[in-house]
PDB file of N, CA and C in Angstrom:
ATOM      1  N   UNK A   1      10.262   1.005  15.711  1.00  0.00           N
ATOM      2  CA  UNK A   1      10.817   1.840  16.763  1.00  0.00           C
ATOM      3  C   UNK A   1      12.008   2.605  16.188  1.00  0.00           C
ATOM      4  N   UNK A   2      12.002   3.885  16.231  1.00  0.00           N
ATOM      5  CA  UNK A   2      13.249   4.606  16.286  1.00  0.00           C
ATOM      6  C   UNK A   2      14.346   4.175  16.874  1.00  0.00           C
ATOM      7  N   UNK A   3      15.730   4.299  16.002  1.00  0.00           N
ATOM      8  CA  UNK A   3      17.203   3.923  16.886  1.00  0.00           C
ATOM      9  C   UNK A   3      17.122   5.124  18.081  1.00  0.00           C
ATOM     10  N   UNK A   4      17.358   4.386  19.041  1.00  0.00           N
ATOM     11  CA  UNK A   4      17.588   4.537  20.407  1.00  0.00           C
ATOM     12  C   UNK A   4      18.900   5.881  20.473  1.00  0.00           C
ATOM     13  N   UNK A   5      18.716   6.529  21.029  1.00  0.00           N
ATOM     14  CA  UNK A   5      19.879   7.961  21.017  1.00  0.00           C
ATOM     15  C   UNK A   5      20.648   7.837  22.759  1.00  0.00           C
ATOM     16  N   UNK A   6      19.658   6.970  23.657  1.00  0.00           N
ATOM     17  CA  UNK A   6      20.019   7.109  24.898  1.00  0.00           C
ATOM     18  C   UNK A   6      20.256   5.876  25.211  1.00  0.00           C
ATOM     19  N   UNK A   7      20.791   5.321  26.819  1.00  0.00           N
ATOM     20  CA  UNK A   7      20.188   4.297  27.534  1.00  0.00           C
ATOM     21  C   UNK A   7      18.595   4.454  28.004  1.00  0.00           C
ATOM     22  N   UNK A   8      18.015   5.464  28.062  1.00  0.00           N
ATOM     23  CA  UNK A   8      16.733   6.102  29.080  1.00  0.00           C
ATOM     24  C   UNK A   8      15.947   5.010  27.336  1.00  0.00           C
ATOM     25  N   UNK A   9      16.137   5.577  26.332  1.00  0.00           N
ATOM     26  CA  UNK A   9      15.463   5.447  25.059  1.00  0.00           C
ATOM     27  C   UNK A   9      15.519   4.012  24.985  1.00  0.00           C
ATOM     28  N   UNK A  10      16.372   3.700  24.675  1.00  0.00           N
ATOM     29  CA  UNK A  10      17.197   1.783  24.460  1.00  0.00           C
ATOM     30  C   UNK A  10      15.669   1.400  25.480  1.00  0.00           C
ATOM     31  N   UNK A  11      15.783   1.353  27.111  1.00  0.00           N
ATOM     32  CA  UNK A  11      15.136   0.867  27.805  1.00  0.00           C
ATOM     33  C   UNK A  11      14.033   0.983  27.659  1.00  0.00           C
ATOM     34  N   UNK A  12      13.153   1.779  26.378  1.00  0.00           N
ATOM     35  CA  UNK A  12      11.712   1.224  26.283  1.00  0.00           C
ATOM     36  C   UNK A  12      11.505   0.488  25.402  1.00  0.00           C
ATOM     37  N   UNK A  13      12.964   0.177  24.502  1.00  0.00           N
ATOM     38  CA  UNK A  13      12.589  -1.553  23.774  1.00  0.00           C
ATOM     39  C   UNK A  13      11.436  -2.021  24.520  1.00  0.00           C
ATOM     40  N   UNK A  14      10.285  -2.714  23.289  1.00  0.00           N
ATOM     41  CA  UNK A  14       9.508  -3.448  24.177  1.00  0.00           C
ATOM     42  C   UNK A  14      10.259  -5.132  24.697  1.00  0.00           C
ATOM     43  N   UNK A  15      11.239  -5.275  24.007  1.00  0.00           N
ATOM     44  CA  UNK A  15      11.947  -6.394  24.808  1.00  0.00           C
ATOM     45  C   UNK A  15      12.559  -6.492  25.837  1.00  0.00           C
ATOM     46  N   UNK A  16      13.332  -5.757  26.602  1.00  0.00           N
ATOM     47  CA  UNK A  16      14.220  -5.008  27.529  1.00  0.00           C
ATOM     48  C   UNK A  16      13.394  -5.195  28.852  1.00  0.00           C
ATOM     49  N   UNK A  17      13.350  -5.411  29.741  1.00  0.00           N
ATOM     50  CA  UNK A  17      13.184  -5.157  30.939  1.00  0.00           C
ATOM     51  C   UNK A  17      14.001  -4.853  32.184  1.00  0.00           C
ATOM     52  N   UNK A  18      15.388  -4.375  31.714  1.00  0.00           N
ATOM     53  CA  UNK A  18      15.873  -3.421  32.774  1.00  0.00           C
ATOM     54  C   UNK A  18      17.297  -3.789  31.968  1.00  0.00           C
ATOM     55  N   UNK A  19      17.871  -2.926  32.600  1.00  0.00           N
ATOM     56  CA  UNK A  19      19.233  -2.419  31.828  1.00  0.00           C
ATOM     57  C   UNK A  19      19.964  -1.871  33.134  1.00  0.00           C
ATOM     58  N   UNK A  20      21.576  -2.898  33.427  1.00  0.00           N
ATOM     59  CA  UNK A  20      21.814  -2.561  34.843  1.00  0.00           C
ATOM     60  C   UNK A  20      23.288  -2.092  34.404  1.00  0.00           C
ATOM     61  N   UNK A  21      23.986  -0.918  34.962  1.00  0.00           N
ATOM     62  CA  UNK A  21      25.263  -0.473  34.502  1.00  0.00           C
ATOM     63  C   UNK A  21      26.203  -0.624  35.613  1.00  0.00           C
ATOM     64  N   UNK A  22      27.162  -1.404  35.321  1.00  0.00           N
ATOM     65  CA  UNK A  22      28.100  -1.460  36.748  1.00  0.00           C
ATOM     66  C   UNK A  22      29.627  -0.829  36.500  1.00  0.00           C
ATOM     67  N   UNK A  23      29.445  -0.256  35.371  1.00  0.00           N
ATOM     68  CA  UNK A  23      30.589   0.373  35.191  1.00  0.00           C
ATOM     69  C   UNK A  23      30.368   1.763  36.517  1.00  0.00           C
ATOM     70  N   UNK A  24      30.061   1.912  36.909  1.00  0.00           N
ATOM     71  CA  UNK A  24      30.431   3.007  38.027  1.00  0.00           C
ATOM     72  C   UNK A  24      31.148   2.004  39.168  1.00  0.00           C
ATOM     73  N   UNK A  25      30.221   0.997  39.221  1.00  0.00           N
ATOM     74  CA  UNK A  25      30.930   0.202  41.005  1.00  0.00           C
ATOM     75  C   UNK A  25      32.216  -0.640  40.369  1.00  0.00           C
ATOM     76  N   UNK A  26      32.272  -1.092  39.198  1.00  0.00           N
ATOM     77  CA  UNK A  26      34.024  -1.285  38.952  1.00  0.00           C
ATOM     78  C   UNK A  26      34.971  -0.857  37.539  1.00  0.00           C
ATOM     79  N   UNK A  27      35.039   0.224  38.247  1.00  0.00           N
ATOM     80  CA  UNK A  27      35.421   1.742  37.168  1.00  0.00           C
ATOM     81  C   UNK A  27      37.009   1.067  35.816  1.00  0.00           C
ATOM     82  N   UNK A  28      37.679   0.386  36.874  1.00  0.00           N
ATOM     83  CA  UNK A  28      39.218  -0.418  36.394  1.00  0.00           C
ATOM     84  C   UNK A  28      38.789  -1.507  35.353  1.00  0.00           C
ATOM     85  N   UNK A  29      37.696  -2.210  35.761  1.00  0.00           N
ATOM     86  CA  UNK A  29      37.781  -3.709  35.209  1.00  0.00           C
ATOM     87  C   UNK A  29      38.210  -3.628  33.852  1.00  0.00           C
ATOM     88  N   UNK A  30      37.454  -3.173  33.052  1.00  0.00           N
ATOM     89  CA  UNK A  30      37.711  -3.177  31.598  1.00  0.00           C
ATOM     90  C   UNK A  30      36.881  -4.245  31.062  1.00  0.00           C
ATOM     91  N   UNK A  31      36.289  -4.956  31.859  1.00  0.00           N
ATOM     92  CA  UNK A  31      34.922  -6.231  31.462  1.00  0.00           C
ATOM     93  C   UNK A  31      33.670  -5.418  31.350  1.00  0.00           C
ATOM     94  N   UNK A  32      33.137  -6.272  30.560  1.00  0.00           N
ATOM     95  CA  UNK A  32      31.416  -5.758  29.921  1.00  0.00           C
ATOM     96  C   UNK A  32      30.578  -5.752  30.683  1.00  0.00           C
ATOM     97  N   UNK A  33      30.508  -4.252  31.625  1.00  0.00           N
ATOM     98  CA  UNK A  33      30.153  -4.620  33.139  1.00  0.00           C
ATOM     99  C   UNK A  33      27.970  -3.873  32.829  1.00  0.00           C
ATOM    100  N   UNK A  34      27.533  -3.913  32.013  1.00  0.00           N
ATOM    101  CA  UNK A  34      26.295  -3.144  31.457  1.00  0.00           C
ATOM    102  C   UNK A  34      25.836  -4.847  31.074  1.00  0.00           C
ATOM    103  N   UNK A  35      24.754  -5.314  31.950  1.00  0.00           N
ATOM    104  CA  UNK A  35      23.910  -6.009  31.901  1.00  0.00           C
ATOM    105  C   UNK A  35      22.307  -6.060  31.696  1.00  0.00           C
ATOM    106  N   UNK A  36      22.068  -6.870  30.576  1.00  0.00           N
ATOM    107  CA  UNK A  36      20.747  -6.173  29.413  1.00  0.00           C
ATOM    108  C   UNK A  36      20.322  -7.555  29.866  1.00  0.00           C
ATOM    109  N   UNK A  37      19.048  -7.178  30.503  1.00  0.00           N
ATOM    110  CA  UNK A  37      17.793  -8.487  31.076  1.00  0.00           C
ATOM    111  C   UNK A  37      16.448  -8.184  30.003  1.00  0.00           C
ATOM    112  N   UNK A  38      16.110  -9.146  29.574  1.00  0.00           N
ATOM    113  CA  UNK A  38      15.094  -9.435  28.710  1.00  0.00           C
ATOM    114  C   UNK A  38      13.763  -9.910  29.306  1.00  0.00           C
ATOM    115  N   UNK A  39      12.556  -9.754  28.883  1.00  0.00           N
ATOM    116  CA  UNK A  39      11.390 -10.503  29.255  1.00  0.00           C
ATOM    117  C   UNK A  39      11.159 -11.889  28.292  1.00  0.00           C
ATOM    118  N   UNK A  40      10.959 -12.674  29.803  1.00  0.00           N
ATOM    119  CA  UNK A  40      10.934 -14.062  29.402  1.00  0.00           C
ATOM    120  C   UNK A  40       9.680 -14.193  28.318  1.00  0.00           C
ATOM    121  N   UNK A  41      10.189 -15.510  27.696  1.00  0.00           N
ATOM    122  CA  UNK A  41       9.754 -15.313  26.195  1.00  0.00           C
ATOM    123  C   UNK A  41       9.915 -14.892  24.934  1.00  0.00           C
ATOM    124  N   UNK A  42      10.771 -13.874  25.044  1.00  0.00           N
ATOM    125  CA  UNK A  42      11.092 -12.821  24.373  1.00  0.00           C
ATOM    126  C   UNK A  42      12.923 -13.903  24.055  1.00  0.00           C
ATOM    127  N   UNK A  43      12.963 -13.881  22.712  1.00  0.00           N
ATOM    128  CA  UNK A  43      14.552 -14.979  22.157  1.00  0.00           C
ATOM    129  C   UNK A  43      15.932 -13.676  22.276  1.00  0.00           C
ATOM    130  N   UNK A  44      16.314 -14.401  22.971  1.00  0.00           N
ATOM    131  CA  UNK A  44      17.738 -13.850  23.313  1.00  0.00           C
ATOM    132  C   UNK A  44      18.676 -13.800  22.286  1.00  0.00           C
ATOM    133  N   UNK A  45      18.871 -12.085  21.954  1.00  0.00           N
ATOM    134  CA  UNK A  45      19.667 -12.056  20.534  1.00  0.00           C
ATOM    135  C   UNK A  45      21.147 -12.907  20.798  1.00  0.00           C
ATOM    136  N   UNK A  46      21.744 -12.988  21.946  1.00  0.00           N
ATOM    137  CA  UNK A  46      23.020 -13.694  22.390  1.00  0.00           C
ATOM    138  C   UNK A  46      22.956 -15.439  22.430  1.00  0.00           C
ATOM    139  N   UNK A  47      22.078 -15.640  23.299  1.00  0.00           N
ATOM    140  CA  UNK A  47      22.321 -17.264  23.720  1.00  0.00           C
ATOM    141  C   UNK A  47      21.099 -17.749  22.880  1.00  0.00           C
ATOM    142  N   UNK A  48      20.167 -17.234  21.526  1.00  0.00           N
ATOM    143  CA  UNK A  48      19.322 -17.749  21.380  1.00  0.00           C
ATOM    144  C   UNK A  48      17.931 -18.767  22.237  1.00  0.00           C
ATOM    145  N   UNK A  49      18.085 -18.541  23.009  1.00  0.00           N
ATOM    146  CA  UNK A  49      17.241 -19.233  24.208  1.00  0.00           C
ATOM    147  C   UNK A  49      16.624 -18.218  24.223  1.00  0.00           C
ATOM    148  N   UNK A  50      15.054 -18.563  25.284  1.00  0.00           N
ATOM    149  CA  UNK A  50      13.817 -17.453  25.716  1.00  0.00           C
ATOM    150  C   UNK A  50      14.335 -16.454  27.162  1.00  0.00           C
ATOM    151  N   UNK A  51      14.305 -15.437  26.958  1.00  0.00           N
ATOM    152  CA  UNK A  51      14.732 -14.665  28.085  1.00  0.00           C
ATOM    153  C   UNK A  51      15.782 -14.382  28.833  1.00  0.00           C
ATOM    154  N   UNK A  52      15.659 -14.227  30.245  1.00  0.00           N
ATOM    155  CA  UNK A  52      17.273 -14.284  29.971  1.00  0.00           C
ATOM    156  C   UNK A  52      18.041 -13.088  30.256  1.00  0.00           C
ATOM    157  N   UNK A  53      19.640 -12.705  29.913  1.00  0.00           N
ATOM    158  CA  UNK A  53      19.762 -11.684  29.415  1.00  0.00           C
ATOM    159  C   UNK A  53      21.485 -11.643  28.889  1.00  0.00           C
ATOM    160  N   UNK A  54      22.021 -10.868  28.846  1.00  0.00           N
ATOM    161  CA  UNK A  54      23.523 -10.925  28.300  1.00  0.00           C
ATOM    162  C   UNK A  54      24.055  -9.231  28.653  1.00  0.00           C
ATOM    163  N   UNK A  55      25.548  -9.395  28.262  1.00  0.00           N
ATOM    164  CA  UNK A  55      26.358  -8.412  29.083  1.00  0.00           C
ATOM    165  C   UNK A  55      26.544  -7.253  27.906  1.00  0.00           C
ATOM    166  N   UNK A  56      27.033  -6.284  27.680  1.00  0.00           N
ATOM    167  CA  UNK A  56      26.906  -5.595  26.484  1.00  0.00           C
ATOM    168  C   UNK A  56      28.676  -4.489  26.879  1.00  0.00           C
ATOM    169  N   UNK A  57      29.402  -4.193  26.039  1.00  0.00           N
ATOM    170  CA  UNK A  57      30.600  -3.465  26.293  1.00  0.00           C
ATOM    171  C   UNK A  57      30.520  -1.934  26.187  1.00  0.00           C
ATOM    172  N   UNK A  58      29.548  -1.617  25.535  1.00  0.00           N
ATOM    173  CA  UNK A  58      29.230  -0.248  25.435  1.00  0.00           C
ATOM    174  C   UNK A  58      27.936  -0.006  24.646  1.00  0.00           C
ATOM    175  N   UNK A  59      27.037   1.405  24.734  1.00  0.00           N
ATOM    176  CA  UNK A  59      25.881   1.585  23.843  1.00  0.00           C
ATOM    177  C   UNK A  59      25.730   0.978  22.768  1.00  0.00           C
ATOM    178  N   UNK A  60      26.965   1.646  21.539  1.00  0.00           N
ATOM    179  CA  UNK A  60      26.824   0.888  20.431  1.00  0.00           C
ATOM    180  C   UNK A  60      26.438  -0.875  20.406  1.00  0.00           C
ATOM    181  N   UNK A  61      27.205  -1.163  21.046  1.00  0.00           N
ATOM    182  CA  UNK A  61      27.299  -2.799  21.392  1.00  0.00           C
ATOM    183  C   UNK A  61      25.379  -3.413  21.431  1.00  0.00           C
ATOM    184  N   UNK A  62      25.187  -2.497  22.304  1.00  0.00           N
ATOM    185  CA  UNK A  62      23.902  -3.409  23.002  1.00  0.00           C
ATOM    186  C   UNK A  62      22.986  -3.099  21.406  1.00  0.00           C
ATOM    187  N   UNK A  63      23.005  -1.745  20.964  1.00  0.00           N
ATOM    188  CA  UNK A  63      22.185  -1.666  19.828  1.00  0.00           C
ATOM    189  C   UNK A  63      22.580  -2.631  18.575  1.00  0.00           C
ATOM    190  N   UNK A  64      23.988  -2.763  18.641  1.00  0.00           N
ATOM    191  CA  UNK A  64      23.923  -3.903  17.756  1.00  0.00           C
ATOM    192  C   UNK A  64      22.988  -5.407  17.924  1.00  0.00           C
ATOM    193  N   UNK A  65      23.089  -5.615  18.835  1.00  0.00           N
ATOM    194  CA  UNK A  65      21.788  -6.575  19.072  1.00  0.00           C
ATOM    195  C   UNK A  65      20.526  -6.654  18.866  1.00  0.00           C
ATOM    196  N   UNK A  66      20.394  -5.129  18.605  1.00  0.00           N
ATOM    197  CA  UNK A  66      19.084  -5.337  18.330  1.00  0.00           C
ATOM    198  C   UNK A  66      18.800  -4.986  16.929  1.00  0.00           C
ATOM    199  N   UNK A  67      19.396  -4.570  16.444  1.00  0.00           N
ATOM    200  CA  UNK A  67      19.624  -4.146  15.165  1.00  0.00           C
ATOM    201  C   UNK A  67      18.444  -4.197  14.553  1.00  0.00           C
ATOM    202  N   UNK A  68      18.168  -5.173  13.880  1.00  0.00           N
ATOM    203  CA  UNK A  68      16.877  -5.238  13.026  1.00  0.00           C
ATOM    204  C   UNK A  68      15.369  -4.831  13.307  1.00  0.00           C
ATOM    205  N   UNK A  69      15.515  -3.870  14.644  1.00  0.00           N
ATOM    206  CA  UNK A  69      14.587  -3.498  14.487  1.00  0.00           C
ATOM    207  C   UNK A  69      14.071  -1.940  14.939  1.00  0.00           C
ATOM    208  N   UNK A  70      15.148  -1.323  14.237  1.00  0.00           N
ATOM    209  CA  UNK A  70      14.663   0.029  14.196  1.00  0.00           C
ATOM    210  C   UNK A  70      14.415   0.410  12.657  1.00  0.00           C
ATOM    211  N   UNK A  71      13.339   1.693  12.973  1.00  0.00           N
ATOM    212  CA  UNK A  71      12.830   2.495  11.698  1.00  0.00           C
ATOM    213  C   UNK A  71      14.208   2.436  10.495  1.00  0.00           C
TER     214      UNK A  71
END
């Protein structure tokens, strides 16, 4: 798979099954408010466990996770 240029792109990882951004509903926090849900089965680059999902601080961030597997 090509590195991802978007969120729209990121989200057709075939691992990914939804990608939720809450940085609009709490604009102040300054917490890692972009929550990356995985399909079960699929090993969680964060908690190593099946599925699942983990919080991400910005684009770069989440692609670091996945790293190893673009072109």
């Amino acid at each position: 798979m090509k590195k991802p240029k978007s969120w729209a792109q990121l989200l057709e990882h075939p691992e990914i099954h939804s990608i939720d951004d809450g940085r609009k509903e709490f604009p102040e926090s300054g917490e890692m408010e972009i929550y990356i849900s995985i399909h079960d089965g699929v090993e969680n680059p964060v908690t190593g466990e099946k599925g699942g999902g983990f919080f991400v601080g910005s684009f770069k961030d989440a692609l670091d996770h996945f790293r190893c597997d673009w072109d």
